[in-house]
PDB file of N, CA and C in Angstrom:
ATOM      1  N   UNK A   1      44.051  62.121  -5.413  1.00  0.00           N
ATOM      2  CA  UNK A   1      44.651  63.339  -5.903  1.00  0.00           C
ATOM      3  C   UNK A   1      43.693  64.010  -6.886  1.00  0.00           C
ATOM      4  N   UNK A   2      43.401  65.208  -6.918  1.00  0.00           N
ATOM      5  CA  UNK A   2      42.796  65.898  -7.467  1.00  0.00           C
ATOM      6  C   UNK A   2      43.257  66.695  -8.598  1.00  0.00           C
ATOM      7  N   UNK A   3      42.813  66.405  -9.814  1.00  0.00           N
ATOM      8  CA  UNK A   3      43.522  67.494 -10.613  1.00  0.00           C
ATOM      9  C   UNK A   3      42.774  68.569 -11.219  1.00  0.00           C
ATOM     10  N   UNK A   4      42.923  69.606 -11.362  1.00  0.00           N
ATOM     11  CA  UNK A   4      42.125  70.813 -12.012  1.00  0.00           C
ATOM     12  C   UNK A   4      42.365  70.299 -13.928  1.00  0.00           C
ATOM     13  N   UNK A   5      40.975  71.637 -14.164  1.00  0.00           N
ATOM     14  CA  UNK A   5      40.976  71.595 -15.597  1.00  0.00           C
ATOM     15  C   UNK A   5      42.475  71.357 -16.156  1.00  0.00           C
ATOM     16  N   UNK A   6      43.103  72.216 -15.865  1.00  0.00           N
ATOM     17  CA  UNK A   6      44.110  72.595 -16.804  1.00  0.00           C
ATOM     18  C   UNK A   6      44.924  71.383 -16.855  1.00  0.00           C
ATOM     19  N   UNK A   7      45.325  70.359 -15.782  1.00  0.00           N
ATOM     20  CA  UNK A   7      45.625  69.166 -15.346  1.00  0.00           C
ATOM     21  C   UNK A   7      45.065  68.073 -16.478  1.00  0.00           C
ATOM     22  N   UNK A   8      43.718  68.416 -16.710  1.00  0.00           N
ATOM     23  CA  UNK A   8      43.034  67.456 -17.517  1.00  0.00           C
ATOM     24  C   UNK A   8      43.215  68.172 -18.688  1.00  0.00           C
ATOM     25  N   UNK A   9      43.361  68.805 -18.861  1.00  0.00           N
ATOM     26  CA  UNK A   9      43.281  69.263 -21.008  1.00  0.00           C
ATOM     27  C   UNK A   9      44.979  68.964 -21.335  1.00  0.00           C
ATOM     28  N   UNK A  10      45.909  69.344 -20.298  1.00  0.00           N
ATOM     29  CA  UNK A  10      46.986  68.761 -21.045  1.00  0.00           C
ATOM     30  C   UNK A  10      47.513  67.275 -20.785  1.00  0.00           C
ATOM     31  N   UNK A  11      46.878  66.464 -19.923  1.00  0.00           N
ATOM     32  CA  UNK A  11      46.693  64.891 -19.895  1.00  0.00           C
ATOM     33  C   UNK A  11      46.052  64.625 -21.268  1.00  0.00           C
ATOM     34  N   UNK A  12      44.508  65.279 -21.671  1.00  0.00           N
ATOM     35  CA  UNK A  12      44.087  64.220 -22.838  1.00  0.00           C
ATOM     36  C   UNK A  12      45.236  65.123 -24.130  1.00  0.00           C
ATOM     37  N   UNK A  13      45.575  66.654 -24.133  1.00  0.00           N
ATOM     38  CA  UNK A  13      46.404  66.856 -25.235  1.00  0.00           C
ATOM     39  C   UNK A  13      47.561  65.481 -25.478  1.00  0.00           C
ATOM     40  N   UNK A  14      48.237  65.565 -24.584  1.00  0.00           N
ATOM     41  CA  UNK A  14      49.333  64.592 -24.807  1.00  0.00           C
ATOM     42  C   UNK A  14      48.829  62.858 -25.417  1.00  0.00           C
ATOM     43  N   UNK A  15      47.839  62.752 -24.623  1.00  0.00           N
ATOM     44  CA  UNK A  15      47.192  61.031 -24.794  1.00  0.00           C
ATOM     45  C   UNK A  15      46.864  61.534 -26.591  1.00  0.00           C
ATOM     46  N   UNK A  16      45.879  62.734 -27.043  1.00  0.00           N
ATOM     47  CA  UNK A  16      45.579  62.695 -28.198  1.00  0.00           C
ATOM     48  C   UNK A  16      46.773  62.451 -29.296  1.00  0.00           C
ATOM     49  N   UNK A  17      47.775  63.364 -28.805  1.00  0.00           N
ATOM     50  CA  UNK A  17      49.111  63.946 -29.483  1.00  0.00           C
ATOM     51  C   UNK A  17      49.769  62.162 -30.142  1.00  0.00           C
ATOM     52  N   UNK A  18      49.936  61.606 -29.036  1.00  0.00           N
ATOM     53  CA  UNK A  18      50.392  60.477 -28.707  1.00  0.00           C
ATOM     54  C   UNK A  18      49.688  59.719 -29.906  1.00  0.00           C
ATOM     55  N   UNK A  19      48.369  59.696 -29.668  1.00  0.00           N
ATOM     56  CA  UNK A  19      47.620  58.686 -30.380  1.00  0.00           C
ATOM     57  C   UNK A  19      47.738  58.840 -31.782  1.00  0.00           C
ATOM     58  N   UNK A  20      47.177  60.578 -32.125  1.00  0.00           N
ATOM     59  CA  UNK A  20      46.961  61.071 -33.670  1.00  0.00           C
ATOM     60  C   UNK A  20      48.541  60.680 -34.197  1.00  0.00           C
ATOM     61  N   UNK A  21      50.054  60.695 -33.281  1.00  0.00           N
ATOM     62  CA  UNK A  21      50.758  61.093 -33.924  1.00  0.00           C
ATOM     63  C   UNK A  21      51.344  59.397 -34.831  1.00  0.00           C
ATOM     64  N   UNK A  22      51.145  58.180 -33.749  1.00  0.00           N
ATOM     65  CA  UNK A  22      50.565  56.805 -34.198  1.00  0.00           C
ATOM     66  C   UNK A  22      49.739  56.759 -35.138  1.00  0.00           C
ATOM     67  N   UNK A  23      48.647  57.024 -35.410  1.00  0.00           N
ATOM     68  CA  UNK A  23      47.792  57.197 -36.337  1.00  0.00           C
ATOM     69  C   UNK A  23      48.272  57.777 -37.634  1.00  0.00           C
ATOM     70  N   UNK A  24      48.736  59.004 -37.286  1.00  0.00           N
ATOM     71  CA  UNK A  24      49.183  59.216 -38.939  1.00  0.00           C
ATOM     72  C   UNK A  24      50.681  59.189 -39.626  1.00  0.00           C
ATOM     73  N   UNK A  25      51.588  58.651 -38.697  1.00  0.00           N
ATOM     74  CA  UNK A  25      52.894  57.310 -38.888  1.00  0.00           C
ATOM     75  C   UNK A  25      51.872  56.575 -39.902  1.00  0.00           C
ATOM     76  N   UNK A  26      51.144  55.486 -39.447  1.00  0.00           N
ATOM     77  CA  UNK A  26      50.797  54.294 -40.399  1.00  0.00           C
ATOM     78  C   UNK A  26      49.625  55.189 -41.555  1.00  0.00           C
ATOM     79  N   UNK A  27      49.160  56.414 -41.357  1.00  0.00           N
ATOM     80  CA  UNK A  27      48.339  56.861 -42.806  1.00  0.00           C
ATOM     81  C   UNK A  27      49.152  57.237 -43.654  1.00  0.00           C
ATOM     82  N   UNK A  28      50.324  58.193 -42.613  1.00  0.00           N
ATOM     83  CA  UNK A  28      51.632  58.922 -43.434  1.00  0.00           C
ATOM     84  C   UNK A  28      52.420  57.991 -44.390  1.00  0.00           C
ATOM     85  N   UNK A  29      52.588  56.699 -44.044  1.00  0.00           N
ATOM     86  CA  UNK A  29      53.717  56.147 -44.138  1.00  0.00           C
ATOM     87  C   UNK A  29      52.726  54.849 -45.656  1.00  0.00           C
ATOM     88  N   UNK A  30      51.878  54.593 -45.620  1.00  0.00           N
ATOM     89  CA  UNK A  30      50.604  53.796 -46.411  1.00  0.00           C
ATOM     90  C   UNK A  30      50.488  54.791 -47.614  1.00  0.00           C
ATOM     91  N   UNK A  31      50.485  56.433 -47.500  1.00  0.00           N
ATOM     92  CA  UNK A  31      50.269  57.675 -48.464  1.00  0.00           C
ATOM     93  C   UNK A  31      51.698  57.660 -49.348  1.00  0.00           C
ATOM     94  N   UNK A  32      52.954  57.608 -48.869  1.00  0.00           N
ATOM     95  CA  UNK A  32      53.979  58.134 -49.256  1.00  0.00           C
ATOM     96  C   UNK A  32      54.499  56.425 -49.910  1.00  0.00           C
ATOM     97  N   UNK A  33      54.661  55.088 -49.844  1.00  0.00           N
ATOM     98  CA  UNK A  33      54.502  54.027 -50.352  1.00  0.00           C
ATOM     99  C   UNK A  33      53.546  54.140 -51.256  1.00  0.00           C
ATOM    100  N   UNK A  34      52.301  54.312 -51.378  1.00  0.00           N
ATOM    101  CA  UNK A  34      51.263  53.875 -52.394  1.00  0.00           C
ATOM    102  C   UNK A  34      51.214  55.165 -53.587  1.00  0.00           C
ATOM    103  N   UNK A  35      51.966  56.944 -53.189  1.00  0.00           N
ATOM    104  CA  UNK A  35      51.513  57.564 -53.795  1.00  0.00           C
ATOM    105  C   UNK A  35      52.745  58.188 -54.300  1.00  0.00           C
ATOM    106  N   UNK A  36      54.162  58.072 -53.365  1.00  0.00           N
ATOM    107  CA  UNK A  36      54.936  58.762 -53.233  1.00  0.00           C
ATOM    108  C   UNK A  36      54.928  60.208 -52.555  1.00  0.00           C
ATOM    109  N   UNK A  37      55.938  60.990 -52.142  1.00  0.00           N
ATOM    110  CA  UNK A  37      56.247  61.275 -51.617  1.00  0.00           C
ATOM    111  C   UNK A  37      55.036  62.955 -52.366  1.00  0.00           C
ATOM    112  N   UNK A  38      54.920  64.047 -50.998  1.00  0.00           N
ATOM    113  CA  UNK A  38      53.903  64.904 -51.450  1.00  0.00           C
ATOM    114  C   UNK A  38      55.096  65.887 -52.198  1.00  0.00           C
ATOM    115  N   UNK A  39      55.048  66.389 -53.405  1.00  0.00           N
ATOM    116  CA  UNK A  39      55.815  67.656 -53.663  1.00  0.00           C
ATOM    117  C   UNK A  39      57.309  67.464 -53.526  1.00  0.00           C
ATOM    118  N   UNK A  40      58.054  68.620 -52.986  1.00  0.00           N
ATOM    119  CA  UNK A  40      59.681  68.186 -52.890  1.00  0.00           C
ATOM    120  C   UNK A  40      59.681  67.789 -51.479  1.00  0.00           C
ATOM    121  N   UNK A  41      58.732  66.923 -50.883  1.00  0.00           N
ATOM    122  CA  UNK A  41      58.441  67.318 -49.174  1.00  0.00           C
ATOM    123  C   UNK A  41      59.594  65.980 -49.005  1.00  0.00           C
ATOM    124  N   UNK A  42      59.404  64.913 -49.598  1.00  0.00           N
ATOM    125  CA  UNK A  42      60.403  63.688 -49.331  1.00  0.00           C
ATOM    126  C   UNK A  42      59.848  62.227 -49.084  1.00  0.00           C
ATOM    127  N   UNK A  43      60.572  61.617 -48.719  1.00  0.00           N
ATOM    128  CA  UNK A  43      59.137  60.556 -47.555  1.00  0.00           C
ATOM    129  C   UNK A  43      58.965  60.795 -46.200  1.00  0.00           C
ATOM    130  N   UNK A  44      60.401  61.563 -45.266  1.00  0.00           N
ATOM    131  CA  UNK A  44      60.312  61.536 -43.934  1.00  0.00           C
ATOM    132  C   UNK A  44      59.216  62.907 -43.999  1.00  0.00           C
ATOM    133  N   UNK A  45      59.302  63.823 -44.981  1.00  0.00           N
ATOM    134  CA  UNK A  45      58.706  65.340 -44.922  1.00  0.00           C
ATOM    135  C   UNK A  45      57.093  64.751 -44.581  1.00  0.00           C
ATOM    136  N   UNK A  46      56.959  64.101 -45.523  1.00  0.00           N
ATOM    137  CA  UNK A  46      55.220  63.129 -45.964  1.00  0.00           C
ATOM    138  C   UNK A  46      54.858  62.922 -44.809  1.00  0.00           C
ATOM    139  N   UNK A  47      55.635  61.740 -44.341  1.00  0.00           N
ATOM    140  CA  UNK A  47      55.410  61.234 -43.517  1.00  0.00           C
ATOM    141  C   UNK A  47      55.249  62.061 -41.413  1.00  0.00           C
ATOM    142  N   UNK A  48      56.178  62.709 -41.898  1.00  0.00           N
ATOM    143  CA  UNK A  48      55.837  63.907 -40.474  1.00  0.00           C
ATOM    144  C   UNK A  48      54.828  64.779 -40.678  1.00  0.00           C
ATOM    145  N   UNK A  49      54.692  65.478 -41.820  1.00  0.00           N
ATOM    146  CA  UNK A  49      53.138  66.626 -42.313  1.00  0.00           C
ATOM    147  C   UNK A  49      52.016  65.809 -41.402  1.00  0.00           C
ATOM    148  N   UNK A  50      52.002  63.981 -41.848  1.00  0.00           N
ATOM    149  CA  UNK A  50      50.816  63.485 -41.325  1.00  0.00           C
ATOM    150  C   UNK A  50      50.553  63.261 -39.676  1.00  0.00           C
ATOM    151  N   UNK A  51      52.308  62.962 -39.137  1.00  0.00           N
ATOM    152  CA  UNK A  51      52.362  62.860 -38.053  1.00  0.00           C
ATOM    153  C   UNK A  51      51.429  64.347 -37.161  1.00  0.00           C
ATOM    154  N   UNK A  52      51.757  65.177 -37.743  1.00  0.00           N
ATOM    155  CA  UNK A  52      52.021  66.507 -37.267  1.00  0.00           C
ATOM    156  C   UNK A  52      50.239  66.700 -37.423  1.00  0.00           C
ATOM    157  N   UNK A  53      49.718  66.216 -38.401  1.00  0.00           N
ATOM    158  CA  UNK A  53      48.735  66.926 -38.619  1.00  0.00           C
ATOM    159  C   UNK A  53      47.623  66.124 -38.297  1.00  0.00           C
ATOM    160  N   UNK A  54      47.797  64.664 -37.700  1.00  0.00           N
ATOM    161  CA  UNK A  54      46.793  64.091 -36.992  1.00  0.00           C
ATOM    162  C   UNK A  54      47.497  64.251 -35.117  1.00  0.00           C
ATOM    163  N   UNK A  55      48.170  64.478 -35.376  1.00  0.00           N
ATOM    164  CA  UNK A  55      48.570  64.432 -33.740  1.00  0.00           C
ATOM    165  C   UNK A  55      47.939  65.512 -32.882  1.00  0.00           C
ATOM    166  N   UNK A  56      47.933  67.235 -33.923  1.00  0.00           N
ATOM    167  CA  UNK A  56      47.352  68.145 -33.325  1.00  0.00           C
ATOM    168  C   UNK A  56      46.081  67.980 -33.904  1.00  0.00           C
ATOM    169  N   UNK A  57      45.599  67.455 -34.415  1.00  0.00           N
ATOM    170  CA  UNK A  57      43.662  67.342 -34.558  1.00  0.00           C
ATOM    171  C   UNK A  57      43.228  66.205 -33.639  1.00  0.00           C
ATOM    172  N   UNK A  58      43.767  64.889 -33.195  1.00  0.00           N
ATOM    173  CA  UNK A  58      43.037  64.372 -31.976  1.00  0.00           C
ATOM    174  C   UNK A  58      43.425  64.792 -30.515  1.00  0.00           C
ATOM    175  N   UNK A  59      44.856  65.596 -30.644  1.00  0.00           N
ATOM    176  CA  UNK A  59      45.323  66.266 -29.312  1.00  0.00           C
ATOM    177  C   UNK A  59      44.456  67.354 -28.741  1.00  0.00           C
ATOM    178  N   UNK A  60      43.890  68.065 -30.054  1.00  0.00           N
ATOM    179  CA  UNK A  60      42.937  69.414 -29.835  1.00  0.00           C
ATOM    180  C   UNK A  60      41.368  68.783 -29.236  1.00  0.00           C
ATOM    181  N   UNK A  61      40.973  67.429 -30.085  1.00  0.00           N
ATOM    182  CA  UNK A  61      40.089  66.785 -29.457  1.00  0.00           C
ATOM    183  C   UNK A  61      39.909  66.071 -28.292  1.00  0.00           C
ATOM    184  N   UNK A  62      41.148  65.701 -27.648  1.00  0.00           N
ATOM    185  CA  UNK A  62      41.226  64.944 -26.446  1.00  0.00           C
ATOM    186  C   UNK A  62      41.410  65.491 -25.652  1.00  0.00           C
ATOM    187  N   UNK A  63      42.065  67.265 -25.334  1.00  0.00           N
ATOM    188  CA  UNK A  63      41.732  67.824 -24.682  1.00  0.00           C
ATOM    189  C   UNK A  63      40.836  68.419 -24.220  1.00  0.00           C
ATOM    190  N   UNK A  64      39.522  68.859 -25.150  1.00  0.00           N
ATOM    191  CA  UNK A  64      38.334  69.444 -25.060  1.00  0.00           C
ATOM    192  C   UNK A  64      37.849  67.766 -24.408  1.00  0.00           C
ATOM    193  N   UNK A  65      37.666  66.607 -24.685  1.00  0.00           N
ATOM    194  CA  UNK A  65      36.652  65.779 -24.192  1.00  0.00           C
ATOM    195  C   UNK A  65      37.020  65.857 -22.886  1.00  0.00           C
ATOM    196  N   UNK A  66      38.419  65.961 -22.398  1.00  0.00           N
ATOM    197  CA  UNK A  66      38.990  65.098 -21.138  1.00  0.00           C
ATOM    198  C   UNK A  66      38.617  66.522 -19.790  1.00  0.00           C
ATOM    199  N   UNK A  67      38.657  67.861 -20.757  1.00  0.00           N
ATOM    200  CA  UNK A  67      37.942  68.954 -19.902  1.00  0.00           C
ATOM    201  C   UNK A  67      36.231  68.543 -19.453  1.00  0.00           C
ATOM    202  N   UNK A  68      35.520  68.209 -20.466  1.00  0.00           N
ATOM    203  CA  UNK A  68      34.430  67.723 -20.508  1.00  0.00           C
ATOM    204  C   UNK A  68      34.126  67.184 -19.991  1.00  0.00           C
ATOM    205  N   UNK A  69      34.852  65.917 -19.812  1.00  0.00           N
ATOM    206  CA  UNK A  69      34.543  64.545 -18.628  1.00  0.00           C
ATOM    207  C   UNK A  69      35.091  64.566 -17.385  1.00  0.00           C
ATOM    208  N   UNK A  70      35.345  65.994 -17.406  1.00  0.00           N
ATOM    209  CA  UNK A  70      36.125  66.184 -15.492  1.00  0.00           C
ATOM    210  C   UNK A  70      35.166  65.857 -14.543  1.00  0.00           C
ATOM    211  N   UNK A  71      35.784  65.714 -13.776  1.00  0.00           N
ATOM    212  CA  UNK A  71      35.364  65.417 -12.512  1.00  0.00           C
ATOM    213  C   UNK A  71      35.003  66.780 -11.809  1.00  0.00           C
ATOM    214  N   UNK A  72      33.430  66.261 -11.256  1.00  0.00           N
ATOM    215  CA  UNK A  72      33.158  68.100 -10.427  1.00  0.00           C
ATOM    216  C   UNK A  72      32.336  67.398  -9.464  1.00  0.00           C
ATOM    217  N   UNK A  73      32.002  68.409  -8.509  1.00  0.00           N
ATOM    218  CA  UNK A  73      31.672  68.693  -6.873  1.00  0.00           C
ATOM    219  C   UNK A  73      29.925  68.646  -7.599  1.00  0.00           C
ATOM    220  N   UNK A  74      29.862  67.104  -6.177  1.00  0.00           N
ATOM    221  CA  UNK A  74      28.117  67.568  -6.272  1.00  0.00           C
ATOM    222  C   UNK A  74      27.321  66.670  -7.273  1.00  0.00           C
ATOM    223  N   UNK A  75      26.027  66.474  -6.964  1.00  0.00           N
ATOM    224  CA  UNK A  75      25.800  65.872  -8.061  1.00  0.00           C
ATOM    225  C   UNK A  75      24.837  66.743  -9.182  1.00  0.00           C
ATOM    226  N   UNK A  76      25.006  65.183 -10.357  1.00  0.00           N
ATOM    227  CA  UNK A  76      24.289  66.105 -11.904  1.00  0.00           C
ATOM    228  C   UNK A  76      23.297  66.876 -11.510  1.00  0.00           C
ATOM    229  N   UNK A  77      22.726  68.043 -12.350  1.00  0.00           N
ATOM    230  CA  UNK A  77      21.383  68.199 -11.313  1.00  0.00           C
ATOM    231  C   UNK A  77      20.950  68.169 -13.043  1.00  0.00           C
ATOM    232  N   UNK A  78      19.898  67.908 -13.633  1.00  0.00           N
ATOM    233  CA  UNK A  78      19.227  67.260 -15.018  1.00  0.00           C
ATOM    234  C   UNK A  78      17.994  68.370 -15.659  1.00  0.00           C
ATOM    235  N   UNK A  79      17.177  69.528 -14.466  1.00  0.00           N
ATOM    236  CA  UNK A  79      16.517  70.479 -14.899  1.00  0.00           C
ATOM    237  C   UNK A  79      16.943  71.866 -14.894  1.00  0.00           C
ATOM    238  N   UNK A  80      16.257  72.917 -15.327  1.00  0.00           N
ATOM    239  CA  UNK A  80      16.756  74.163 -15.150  1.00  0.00           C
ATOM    240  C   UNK A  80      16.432  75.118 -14.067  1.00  0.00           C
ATOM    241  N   UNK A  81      15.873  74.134 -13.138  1.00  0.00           N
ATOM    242  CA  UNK A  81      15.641  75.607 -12.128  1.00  0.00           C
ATOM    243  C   UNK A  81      15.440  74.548 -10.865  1.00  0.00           C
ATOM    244  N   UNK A  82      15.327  75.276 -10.173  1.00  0.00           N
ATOM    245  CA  UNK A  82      15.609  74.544  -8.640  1.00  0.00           C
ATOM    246  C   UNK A  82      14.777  73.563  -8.197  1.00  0.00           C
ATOM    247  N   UNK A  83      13.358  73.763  -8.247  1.00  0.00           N
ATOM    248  CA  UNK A  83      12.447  73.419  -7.817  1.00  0.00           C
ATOM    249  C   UNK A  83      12.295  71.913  -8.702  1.00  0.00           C
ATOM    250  N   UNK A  84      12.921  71.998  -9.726  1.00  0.00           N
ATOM    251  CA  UNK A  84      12.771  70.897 -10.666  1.00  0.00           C
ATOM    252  C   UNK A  84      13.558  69.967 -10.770  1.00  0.00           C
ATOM    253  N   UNK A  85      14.708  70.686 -10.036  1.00  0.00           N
ATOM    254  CA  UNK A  85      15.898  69.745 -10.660  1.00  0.00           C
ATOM    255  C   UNK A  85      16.220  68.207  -9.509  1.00  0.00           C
ATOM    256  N   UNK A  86      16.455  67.069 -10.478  1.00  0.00           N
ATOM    257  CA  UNK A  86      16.451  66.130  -9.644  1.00  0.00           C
ATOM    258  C   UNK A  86      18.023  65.510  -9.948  1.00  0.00           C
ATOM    259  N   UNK A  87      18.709  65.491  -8.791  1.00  0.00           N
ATOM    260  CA  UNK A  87      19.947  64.891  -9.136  1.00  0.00           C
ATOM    261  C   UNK A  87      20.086  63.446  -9.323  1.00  0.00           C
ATOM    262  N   UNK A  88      21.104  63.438 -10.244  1.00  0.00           N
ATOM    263  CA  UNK A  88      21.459  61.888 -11.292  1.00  0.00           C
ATOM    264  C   UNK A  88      21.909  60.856 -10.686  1.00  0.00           C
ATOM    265  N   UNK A  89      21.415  59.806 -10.144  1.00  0.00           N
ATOM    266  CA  UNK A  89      22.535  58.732  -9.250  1.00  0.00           C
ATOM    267  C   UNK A  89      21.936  57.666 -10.400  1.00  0.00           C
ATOM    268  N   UNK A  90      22.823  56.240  -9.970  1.00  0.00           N
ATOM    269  CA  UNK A  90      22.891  55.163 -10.557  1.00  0.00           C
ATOM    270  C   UNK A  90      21.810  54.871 -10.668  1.00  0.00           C
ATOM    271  N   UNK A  91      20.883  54.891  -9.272  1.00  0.00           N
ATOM    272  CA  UNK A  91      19.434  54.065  -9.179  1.00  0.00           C
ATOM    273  C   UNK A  91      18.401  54.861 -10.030  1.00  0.00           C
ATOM    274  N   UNK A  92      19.215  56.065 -10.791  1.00  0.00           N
ATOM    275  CA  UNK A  92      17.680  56.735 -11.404  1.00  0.00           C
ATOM    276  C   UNK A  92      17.293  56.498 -12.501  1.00  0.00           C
ATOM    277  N   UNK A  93      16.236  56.923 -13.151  1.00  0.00           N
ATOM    278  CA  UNK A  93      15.975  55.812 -14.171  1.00  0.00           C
ATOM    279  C   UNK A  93      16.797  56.233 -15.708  1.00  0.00           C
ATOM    280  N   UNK A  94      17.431  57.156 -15.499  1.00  0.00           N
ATOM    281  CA  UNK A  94      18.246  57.642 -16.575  1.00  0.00           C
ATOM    282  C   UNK A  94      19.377  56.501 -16.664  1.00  0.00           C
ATOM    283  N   UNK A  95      20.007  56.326 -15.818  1.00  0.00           N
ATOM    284  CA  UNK A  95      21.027  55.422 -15.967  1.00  0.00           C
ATOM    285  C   UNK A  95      20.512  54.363 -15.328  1.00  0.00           C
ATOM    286  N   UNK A  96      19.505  53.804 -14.923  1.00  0.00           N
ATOM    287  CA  UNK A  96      19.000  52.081 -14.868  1.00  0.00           C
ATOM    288  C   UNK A  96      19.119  51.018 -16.470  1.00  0.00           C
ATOM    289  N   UNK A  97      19.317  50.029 -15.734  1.00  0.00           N
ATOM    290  CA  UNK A  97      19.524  49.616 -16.763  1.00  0.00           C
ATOM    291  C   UNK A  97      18.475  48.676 -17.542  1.00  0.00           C
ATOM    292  N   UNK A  98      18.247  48.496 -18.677  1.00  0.00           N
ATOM    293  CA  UNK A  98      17.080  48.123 -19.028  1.00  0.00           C
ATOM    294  C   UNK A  98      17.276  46.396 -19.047  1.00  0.00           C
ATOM    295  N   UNK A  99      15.956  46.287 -18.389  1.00  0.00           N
ATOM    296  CA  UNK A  99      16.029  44.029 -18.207  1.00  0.00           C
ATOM    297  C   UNK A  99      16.116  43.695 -19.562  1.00  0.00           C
ATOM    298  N   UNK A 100      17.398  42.732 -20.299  1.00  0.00           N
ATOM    299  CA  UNK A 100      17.198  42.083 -21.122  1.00  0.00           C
ATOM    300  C   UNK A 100      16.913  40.375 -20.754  1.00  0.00           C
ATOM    301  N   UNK A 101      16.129  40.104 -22.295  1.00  0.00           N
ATOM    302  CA  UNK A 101      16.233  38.682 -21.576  1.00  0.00           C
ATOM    303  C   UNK A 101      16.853  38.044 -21.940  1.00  0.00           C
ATOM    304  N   UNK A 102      17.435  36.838 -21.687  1.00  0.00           N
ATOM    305  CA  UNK A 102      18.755  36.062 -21.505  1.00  0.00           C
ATOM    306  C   UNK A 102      18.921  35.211 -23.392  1.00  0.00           C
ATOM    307  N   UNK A 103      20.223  35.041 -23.753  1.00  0.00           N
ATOM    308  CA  UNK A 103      19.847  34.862 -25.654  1.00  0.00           C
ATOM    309  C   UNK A 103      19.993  33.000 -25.673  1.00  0.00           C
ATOM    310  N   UNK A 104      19.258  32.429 -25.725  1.00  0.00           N
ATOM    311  CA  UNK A 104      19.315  31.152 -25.573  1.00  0.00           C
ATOM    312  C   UNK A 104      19.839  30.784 -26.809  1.00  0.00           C
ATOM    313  N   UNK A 105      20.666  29.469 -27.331  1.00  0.00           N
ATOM    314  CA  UNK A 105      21.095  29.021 -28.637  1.00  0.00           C
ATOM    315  C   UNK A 105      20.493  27.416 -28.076  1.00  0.00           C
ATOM    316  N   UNK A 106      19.269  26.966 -29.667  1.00  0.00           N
ATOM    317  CA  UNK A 106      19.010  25.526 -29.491  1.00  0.00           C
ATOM    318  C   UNK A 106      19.634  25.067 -30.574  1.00  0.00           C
ATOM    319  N   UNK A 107      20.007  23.627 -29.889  1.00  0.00           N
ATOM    320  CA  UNK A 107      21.274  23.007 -30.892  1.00  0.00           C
ATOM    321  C   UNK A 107      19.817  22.083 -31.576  1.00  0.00           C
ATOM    322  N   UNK A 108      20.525  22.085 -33.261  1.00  0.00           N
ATOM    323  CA  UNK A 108      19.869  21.584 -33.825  1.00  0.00           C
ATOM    324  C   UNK A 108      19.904  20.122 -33.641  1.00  0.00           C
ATOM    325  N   UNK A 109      18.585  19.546 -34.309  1.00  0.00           N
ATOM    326  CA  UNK A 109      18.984  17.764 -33.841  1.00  0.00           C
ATOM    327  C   UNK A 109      19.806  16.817 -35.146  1.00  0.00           C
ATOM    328  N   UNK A 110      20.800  16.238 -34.487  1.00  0.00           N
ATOM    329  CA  UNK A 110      21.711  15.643 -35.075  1.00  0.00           C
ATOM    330  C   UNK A 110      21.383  14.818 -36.309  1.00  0.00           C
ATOM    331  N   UNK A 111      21.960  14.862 -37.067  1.00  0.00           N
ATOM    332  CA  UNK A 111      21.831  13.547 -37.977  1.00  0.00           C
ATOM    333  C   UNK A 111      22.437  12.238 -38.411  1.00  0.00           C
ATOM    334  N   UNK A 112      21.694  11.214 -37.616  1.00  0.00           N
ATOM    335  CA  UNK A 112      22.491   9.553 -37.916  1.00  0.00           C
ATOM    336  C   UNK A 112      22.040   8.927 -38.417  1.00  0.00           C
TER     337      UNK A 112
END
């Protein structure tokens, strides 16, 4: 199944929404315990401002990445003009992967 942009910016909005709004429950809720409550706002007031206000700053971010990381027709092409451009597969050396060598551990020698 294929989904268009718009498909993908309000998938990562919601995943962000979701996440930031988790996220600032436990900052909201850590702020309003350790500091009390902001102004006449309360603890639930505190505590939602943060909900509210990390939910739409990683929602705004997870939609721009998840547009970003769409899926498109064709492959990468990596230069600016035709004659140059070489498209991106696994085997190229952009994404090869570099030989490491293997991490050996020597056991020290015992003492009896």
């Amino acid at each position: 199944m294929r989904h268009d942009r718009w498909d993908k910016a309000k998938m990562g909005l919601l995943m962000g929404g979701a996440t930031g709004a988790s996220i600032g429950f436990i900052f909201g809720s850590l702020q309003a315990l350790r500091f009390g409550p902001e102004g006449n706002k309360g603890y639930m007031g505190t505590i939602g401002s943060y909900m509210m206000q990390h939910g739409a700053f990683l929602g705004f971010l997870f939609s721009i990445a998840s547009v970003l990381r769409a899926d498109h027709d064709g492959p990468l092409m990596l230069a600016a003009g035709p004659a140059a451009a070489t498209p991106l597969t696994p085997a190229s050396g952009l994404f090869a992967r570099r030989q490491r060598l293997p991490i050996t551990l020597m056991s020290l020698p015992s003492r009896s």
